[in-house]
C-alpha atoms as a PDB file:
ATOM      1  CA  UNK A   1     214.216 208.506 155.040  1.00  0.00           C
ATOM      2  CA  UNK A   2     215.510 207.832 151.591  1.00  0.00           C
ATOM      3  CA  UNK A   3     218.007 210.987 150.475  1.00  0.00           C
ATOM      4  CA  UNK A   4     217.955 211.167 146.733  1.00  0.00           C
ATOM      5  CA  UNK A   5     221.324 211.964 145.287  1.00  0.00           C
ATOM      6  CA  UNK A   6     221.492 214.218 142.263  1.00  0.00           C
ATOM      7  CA  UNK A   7     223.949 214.430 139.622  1.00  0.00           C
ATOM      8  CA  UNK A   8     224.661 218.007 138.865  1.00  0.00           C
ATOM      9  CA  UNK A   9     227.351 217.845 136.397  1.00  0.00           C
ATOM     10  CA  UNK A  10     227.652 214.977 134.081  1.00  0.00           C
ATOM     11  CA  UNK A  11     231.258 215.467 133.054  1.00  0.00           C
ATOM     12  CA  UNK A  12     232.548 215.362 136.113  1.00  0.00           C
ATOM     13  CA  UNK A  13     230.818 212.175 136.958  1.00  0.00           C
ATOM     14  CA  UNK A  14     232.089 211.100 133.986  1.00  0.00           C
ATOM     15  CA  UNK A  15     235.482 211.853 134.570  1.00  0.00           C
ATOM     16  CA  UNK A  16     235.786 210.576 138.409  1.00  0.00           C
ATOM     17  CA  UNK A  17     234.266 207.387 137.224  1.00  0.00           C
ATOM     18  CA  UNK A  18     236.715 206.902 134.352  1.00  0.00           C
ATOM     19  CA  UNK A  19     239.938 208.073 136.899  1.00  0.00           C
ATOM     20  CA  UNK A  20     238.440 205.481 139.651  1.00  0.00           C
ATOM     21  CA  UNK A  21     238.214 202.383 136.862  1.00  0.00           C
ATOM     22  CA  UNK A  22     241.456 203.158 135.655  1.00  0.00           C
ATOM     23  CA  UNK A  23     243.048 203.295 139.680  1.00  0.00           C
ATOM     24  CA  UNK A  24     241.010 199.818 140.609  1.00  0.00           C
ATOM     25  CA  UNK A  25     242.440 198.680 137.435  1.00  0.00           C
ATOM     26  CA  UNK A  26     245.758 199.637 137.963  1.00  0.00           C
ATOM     27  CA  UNK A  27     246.094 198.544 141.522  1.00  0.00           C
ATOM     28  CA  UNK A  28     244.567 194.786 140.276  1.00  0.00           C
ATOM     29  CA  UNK A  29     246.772 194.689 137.869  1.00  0.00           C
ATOM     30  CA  UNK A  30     250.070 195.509 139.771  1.00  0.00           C
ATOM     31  CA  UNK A  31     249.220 193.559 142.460  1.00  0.00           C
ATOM     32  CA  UNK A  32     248.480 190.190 140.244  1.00  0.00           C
ATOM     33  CA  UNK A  33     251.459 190.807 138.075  1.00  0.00           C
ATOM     34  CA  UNK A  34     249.724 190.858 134.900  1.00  0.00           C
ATOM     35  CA  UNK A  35     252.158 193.611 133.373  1.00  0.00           C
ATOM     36  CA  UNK A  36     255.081 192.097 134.294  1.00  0.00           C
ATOM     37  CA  UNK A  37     257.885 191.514 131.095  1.00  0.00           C
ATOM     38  CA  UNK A  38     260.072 188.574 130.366  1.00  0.00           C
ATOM     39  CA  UNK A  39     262.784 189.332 127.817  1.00  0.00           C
ATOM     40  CA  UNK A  40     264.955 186.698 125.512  1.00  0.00           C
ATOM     41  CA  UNK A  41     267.518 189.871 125.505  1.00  0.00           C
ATOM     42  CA  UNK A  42     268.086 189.932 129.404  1.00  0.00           C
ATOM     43  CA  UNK A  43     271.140 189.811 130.424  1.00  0.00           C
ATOM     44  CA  UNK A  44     272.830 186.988 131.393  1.00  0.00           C
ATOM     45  CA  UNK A  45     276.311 185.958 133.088  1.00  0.00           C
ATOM     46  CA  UNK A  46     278.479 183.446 133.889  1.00  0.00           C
ATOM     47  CA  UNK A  47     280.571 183.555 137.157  1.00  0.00           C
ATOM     48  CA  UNK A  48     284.050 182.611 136.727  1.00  0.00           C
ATOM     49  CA  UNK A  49     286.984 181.883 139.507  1.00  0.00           C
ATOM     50  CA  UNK A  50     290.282 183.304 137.750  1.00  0.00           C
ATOM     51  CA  UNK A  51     292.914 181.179 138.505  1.00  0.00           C
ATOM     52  CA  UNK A  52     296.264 181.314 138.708  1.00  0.00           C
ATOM     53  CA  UNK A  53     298.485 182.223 135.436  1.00  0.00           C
ATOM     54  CA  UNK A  54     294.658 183.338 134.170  1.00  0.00           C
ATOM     55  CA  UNK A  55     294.808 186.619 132.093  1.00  0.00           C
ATOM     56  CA  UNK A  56     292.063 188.414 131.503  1.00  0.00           C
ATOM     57  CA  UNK A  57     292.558 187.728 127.213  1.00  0.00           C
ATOM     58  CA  UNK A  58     292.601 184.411 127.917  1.00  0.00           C
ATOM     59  CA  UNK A  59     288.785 184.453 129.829  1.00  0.00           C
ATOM     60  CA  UNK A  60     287.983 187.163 127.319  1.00  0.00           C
ATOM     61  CA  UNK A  61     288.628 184.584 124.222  1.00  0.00           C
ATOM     62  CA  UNK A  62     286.812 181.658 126.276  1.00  0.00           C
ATOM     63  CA  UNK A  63     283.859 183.193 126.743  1.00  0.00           C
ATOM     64  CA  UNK A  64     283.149 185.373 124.389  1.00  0.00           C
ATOM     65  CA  UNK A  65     281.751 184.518 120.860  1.00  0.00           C
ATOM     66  CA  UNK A  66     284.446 183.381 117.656  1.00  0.00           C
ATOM     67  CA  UNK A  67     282.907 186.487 115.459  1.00  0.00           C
ATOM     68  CA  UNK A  68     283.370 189.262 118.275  1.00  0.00           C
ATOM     69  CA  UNK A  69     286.639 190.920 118.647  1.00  0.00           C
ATOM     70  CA  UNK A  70     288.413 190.053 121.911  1.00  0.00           C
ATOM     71  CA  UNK A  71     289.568 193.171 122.697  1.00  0.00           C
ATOM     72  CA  UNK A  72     285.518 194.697 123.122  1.00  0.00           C
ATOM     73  CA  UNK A  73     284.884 191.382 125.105  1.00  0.00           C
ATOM     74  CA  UNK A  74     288.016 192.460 127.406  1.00  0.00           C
ATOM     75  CA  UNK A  75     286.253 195.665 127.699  1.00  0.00           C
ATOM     76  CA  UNK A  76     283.038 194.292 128.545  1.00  0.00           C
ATOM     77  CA  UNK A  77     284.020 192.287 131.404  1.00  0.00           C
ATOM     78  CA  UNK A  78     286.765 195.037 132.651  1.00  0.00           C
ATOM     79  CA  UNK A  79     283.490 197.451 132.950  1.00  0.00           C
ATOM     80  CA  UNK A  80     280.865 194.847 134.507  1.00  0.00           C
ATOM     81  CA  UNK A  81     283.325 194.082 137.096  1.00  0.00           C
ATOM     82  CA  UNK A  82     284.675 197.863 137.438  1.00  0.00           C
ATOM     83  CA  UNK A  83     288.337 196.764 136.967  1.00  0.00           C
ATOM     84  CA  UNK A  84     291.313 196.793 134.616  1.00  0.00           C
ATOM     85  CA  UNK A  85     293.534 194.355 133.263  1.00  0.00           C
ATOM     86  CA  UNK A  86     296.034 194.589 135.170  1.00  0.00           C
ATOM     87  CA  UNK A  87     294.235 194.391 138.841  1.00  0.00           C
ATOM     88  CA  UNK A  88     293.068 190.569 138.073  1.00  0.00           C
ATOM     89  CA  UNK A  89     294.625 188.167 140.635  1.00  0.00           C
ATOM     90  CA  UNK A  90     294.080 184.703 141.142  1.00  0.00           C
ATOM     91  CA  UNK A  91     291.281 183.714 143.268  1.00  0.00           C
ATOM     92  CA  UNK A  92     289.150 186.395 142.469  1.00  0.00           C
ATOM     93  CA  UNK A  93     285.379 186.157 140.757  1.00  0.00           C
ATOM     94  CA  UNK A  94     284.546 187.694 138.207  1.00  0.00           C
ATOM     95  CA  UNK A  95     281.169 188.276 135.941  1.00  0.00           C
ATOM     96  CA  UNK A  96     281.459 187.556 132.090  1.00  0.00           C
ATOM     97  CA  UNK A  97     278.605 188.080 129.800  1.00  0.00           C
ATOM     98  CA  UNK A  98     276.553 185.320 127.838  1.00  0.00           C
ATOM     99  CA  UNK A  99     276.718 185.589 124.081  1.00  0.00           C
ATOM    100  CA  UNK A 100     273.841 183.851 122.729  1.00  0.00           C
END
């Protein structure tokens, strides 16, 4: 008792075959990683302990690169940690950027 199937329309054959390939392909390829991205630009930070006498100009000119003004460095760092200037207090760790 063989049943014969019959294809009655050959676009939507067509079209379910082409959606399943691209789902197996999809799944395989999520699951192995394969479309995973690596980026030179990520960003990248330093951890520093401010200690105490530390102001936040001083870090700011430490860290940051000789041809960037170190007033948008300051305002960098104040934003990545969520603070201002005048909340820094010895002790406390904060995040400063990498300038490559």
């Amino acid at each position: 008792m063989n049943k014969k199937y019959r294809i009655t329309s050959k676009f939507r054959f067509t079209a379910f075959l082409v959606v399943a390939i691209l789902c197996i392909f999809t799944i395989i390829g999520t699951l192995t990683g394969i479309n995973t991205v690596s980026s030179s630009s990520m960003n990248q930070y330093n951890q520093v302990k401010v200690e105490l006498g530390d102001t936040l100009w001083e870090i700011a000119s430490e860290y940051g690169p000789a041809d960037m003004d170190v007033r948008q460095v300051v305002h960098e760092i104040c934003q990545l940690n969520d603070i201002t200037a005048g909340q820094l207090e010895a002790g406390q760790k904060i995040i400063v950027p990498v300038y490559l």
